[in-house]
N, C-alpha and C. Protein backbone atom coordinates (compact mmCIF):
# COMPACT_ATOMS: atom_id res chain seq x y z
N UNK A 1 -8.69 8.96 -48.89
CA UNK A 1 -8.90 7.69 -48.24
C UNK A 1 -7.68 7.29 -47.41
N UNK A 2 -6.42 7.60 -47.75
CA UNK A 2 -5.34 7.23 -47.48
C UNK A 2 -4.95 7.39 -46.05
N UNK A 3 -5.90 9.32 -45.90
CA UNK A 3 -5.26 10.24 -45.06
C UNK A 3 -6.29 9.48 -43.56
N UNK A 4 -7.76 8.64 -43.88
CA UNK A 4 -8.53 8.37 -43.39
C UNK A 4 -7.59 7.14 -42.51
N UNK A 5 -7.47 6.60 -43.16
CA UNK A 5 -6.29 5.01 -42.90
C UNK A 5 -5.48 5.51 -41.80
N UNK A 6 -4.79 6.58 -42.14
CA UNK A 6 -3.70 6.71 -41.17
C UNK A 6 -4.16 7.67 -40.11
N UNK A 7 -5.20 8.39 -39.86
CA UNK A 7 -5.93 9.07 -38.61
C UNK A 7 -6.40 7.92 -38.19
N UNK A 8 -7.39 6.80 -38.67
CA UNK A 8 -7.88 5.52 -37.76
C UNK A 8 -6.75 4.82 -37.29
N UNK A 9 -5.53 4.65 -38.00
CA UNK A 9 -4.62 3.86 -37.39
C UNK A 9 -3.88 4.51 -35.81
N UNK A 10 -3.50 6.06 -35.88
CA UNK A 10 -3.39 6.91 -35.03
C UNK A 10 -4.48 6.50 -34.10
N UNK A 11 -5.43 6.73 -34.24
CA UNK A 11 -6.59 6.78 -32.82
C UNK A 11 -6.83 5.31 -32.08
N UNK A 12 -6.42 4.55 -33.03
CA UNK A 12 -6.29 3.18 -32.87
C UNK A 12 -5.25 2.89 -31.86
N UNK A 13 -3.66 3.09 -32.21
CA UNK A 13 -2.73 3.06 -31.57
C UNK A 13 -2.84 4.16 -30.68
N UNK A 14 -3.34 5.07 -30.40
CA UNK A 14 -3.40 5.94 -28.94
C UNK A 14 -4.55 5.13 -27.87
N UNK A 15 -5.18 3.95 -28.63
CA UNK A 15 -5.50 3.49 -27.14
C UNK A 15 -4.59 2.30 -27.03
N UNK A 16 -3.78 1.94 -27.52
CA UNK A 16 -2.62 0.60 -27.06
C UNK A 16 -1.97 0.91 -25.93
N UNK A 17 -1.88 2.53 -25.68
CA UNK A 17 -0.64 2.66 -24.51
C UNK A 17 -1.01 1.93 -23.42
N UNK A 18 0.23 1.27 -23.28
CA UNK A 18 0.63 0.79 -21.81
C UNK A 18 0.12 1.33 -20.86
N UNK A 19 -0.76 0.84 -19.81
CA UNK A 19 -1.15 1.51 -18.48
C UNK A 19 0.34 1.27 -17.75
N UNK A 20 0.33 2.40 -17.00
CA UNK A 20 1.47 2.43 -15.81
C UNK A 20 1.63 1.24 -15.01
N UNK A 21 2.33 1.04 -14.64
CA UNK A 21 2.75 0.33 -13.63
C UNK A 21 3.50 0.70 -12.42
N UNK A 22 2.99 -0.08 -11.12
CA UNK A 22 3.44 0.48 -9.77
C UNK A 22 2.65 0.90 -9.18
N UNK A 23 3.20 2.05 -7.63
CA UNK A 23 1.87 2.16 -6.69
C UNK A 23 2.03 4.00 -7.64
N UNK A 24 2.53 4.40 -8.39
CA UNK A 24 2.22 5.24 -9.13
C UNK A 24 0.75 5.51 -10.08
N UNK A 25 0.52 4.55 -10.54
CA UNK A 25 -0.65 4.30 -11.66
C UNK A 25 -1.74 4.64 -10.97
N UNK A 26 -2.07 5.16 -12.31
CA UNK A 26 -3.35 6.03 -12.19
C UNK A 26 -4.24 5.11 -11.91
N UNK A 27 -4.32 3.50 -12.32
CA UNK A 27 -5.05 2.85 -12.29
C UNK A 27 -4.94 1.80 -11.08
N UNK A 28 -6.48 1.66 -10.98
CA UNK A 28 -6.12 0.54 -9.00
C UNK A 28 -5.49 -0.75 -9.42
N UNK A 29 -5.94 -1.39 -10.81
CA UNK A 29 -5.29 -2.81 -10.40
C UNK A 29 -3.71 -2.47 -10.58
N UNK A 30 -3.58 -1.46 -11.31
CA UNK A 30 -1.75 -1.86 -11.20
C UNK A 30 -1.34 -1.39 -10.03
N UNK A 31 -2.44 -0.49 -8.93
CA UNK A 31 -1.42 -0.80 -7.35
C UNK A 31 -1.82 -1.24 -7.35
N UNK A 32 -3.14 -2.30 -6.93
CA UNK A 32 -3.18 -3.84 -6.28
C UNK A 32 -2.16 -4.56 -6.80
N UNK A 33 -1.55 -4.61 -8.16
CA UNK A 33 -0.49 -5.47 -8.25
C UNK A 33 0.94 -5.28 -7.64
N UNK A 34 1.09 -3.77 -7.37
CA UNK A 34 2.25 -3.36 -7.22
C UNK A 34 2.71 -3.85 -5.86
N UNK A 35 0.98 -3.63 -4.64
CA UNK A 35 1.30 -4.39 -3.46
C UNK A 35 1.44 -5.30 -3.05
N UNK A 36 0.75 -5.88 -4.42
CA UNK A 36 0.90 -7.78 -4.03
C UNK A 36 2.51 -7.93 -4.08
N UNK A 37 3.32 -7.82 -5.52
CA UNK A 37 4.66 -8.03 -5.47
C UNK A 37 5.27 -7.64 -3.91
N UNK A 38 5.20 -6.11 -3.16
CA UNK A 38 5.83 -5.86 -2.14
C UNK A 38 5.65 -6.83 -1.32
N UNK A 39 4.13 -7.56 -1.12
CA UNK A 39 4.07 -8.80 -0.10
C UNK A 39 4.57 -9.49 -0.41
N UNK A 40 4.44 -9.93 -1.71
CA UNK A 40 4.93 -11.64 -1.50
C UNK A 40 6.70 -11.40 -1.70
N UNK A 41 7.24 -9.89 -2.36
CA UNK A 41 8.95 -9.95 -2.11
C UNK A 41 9.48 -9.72 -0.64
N UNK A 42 8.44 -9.41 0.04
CA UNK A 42 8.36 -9.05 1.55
C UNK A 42 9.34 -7.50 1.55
N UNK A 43 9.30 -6.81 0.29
CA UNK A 43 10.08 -5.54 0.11
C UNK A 43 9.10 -4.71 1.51
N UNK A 44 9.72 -4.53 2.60
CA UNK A 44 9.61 -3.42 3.56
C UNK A 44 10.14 -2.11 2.98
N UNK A 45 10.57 -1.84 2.77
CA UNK A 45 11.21 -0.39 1.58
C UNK A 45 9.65 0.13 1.13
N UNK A 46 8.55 -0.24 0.74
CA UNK A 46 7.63 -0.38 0.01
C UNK A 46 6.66 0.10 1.18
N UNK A 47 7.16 0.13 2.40
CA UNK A 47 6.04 -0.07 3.50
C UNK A 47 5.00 1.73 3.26
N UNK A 48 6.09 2.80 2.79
CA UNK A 48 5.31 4.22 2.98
C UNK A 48 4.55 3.74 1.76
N UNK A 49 4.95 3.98 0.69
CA UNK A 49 3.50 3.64 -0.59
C UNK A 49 2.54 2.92 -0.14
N UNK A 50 2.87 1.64 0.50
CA UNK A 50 1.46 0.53 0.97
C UNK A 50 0.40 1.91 2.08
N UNK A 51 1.30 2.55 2.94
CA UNK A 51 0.31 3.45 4.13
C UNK A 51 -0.36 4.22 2.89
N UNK A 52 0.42 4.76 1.91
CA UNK A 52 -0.76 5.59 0.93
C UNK A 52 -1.88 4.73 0.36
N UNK A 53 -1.10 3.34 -0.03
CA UNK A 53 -3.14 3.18 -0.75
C UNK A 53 -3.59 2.97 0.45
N UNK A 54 -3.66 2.99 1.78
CA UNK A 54 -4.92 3.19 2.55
C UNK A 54 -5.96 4.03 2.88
N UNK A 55 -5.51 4.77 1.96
CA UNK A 55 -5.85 6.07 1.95
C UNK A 55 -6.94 6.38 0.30
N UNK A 56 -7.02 5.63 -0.32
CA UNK A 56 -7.67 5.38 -1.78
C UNK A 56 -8.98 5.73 -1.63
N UNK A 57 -9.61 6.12 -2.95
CA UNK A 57 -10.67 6.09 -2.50
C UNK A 57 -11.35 4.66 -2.84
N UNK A 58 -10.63 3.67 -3.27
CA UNK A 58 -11.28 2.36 -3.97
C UNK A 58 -10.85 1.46 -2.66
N UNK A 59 -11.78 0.60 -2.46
CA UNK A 59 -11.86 -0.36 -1.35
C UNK A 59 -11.03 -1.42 -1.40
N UNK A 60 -10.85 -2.26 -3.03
CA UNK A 60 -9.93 -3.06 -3.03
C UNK A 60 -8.70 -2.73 -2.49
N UNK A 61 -7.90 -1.34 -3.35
CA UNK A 61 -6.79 -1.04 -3.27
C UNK A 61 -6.57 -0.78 -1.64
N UNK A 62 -7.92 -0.10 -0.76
CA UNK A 62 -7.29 -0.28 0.40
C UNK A 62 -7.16 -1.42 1.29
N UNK A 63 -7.94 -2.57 0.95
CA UNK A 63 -8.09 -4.17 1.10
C UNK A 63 -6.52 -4.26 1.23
N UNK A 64 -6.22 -4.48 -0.13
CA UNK A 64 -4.90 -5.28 -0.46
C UNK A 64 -3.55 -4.57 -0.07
N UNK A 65 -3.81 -2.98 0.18
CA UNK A 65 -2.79 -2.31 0.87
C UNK A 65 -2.50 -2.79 2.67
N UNK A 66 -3.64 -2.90 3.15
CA UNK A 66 -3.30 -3.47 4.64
C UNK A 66 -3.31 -4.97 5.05
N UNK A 67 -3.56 -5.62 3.47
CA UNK A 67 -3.28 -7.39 4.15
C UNK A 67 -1.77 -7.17 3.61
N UNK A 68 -1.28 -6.19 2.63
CA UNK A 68 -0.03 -5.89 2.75
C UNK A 68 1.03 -5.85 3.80
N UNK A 69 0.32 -4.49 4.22
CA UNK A 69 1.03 -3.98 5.52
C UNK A 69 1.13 -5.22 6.81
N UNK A 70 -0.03 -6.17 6.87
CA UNK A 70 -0.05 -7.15 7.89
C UNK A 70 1.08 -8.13 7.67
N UNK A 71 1.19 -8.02 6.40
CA UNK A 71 1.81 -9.42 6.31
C UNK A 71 3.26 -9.32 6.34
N UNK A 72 3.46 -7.71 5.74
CA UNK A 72 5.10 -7.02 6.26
C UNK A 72 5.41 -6.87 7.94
N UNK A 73 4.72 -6.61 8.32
CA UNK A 73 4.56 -6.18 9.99
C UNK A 73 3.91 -6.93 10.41
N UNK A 74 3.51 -7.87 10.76
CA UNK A 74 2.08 -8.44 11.17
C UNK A 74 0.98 -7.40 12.30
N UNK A 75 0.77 -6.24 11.84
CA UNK A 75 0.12 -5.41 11.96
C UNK A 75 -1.10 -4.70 11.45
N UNK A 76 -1.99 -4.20 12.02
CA UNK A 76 -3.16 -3.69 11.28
C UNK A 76 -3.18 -2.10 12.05
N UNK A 77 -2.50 -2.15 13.06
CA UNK A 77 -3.06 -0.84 14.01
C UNK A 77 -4.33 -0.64 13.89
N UNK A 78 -5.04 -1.56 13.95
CA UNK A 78 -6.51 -0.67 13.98
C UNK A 78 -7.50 -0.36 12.94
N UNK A 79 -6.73 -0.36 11.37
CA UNK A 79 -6.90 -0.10 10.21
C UNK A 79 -8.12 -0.81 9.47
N UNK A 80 -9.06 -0.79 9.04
CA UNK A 80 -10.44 -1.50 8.81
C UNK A 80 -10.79 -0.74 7.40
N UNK A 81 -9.93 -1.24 6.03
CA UNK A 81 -10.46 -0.70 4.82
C UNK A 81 -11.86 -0.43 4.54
N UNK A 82 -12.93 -0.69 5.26
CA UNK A 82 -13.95 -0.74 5.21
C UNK A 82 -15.19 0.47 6.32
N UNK A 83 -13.94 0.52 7.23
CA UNK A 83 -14.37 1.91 7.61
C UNK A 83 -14.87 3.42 7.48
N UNK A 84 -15.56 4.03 7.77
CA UNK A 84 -15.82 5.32 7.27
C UNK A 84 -14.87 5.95 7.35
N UNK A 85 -14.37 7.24 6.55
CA UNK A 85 -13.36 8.00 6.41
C UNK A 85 -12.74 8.07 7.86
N UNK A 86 -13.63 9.12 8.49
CA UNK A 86 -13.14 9.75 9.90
C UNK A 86 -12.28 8.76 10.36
N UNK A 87 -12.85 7.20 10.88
CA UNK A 87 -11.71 6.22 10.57
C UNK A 87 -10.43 6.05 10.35
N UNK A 88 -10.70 5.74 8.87
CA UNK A 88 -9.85 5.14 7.80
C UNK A 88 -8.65 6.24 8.23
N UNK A 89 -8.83 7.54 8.41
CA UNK A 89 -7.69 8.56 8.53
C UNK A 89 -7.07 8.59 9.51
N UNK A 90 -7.74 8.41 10.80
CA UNK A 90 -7.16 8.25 12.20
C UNK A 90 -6.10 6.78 12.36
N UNK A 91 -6.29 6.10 11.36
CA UNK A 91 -5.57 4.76 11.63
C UNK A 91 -4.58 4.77 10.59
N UNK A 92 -4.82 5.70 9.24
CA UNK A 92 -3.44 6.17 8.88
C UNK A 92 -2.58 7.08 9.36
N UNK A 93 -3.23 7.89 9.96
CA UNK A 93 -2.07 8.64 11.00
C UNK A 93 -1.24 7.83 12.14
N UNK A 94 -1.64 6.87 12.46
CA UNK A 94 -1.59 5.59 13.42
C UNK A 94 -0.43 4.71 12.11
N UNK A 95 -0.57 4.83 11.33
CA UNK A 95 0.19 3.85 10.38
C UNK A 95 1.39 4.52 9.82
N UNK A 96 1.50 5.85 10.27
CA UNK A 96 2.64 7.32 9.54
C UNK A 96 3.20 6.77 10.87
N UNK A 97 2.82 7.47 11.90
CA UNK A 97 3.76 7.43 13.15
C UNK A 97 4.17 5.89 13.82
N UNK A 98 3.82 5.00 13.30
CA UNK A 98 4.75 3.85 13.55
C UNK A 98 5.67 3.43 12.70
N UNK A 99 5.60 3.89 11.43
CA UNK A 99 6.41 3.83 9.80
C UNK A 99 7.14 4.92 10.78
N UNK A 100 6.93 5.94 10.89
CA UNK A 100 8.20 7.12 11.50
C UNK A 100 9.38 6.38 12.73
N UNK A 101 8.42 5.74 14.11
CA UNK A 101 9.20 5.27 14.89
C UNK A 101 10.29 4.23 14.81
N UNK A 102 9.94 3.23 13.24
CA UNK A 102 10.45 2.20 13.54
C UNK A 102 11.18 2.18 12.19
N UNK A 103 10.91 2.99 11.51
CA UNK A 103 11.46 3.16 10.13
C UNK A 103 13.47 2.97 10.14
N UNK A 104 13.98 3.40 10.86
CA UNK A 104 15.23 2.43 10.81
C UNK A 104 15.52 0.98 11.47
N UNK A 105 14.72 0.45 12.48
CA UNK A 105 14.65 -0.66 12.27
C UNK A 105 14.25 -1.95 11.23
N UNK A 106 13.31 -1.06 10.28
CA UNK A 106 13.19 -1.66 8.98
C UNK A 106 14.26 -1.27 8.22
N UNK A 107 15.13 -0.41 7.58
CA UNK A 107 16.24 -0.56 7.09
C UNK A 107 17.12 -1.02 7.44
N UNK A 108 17.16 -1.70 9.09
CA UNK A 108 18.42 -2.39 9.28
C UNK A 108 17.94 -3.71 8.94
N UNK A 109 16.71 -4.21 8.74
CA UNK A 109 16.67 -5.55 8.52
C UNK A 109 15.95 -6.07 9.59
N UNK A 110 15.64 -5.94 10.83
CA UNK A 110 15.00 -5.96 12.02
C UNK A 110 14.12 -6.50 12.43
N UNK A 111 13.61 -6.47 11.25
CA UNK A 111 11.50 -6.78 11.54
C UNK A 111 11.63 -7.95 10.71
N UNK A 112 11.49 -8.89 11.11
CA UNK A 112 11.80 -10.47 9.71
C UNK A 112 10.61 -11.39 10.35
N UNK A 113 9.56 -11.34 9.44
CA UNK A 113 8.58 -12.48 9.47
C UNK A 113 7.28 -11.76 10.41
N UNK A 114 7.72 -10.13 10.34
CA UNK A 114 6.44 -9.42 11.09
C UNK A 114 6.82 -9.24 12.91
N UNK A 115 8.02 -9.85 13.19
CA UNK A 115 8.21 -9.69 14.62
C UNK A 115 9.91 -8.98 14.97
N UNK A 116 10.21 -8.32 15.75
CA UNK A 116 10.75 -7.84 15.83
C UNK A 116 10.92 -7.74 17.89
N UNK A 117 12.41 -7.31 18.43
CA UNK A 117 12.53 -7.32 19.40
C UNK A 117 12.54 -5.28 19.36
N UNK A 118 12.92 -5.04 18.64
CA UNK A 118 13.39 -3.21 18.36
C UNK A 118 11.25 -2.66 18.44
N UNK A 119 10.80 -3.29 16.80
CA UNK A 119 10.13 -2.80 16.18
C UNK A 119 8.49 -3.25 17.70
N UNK A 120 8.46 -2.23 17.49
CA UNK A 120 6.77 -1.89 18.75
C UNK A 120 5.51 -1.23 18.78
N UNK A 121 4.45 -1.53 18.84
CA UNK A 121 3.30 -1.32 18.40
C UNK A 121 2.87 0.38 18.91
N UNK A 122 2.12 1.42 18.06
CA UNK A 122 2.20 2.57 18.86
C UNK A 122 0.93 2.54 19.94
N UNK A 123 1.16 2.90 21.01
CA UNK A 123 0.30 2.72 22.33
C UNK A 123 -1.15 3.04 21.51
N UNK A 124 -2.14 2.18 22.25
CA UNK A 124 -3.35 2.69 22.08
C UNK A 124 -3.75 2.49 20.13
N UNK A 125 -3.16 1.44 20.11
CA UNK A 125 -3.26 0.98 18.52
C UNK A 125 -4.56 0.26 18.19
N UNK A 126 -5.01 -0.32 19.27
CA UNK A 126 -5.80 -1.22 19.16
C UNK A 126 -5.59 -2.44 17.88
N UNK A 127 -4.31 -2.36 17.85
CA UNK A 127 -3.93 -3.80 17.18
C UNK A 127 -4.03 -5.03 17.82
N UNK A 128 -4.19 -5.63 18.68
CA UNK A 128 -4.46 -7.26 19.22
C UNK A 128 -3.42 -7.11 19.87
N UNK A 129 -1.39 -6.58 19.83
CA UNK A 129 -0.56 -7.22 20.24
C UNK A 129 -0.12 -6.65 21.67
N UNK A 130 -0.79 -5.83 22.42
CA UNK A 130 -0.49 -5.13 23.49
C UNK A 130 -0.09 -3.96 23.19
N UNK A 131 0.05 -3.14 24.26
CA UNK A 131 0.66 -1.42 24.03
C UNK A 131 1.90 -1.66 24.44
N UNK A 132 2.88 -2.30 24.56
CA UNK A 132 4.28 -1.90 25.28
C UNK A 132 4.95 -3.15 24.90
């Protein structure tokens, strides 16, 4: 009986573990949470993980990854979580190569409140803010 006690207590405590936390986790709400913190700390550092959950296959996580990204950049390039793949991929490649162009202007500090005189939209973004 004893040995019964302590295998139920075992199987018991193997489902307590802690889900992960971060844009690591296996699980979507802990990146939806992970991106919310990057927005509301306005951590730009955070900006390549946010371009990966756009890429999810769960809709929230890619929701909350690009009101992310908007609200770091005030940018969408184009990006429509709700899009069909073919899409969704062409506007993360669109979201790599402006993270590439401008990526030390975000480590110098540059881009503050989504606008920037350095930081510039990549041509043919179809973001709202002009090509140049």
């Amino acid at each position: 009986m004893k040995s019964v006690v302590v295998s139920l207590g075992l199987v018991l405590a193997a489902g307590c573990v802690p889900i992960p936390k971060g844009f690591d986790s296996p699980e979507p709400a802990a990146r939806i949470d992970a991106a919310a913190e990057a927005a509301r700390e306005s951590d730009t550092g955070k900006i390549p993980e946010l371009i990966v959950l756009l890429d999810s296959d769960d809709p929230a996580t890619r929701l909350i990854g690009i009101l992310a990204l908007e609200r770091l950049t005030g940018r969408r390039l184009g990006y429509d979580h709700a899009a069909g793949l073919e899409d969704r991929e062409l506007a993360v490649v669109r979201w790599v190569e402006w993270y590439n162009e401008n990526a030390d202007a975000l480590e110098a500090g540059e881009l503050i409140g989504g606008a920037s005189t350095r930081v510039r939209p990549v041509e043919g973004s179809g973001n709202g803010l002009g090509d140049g």
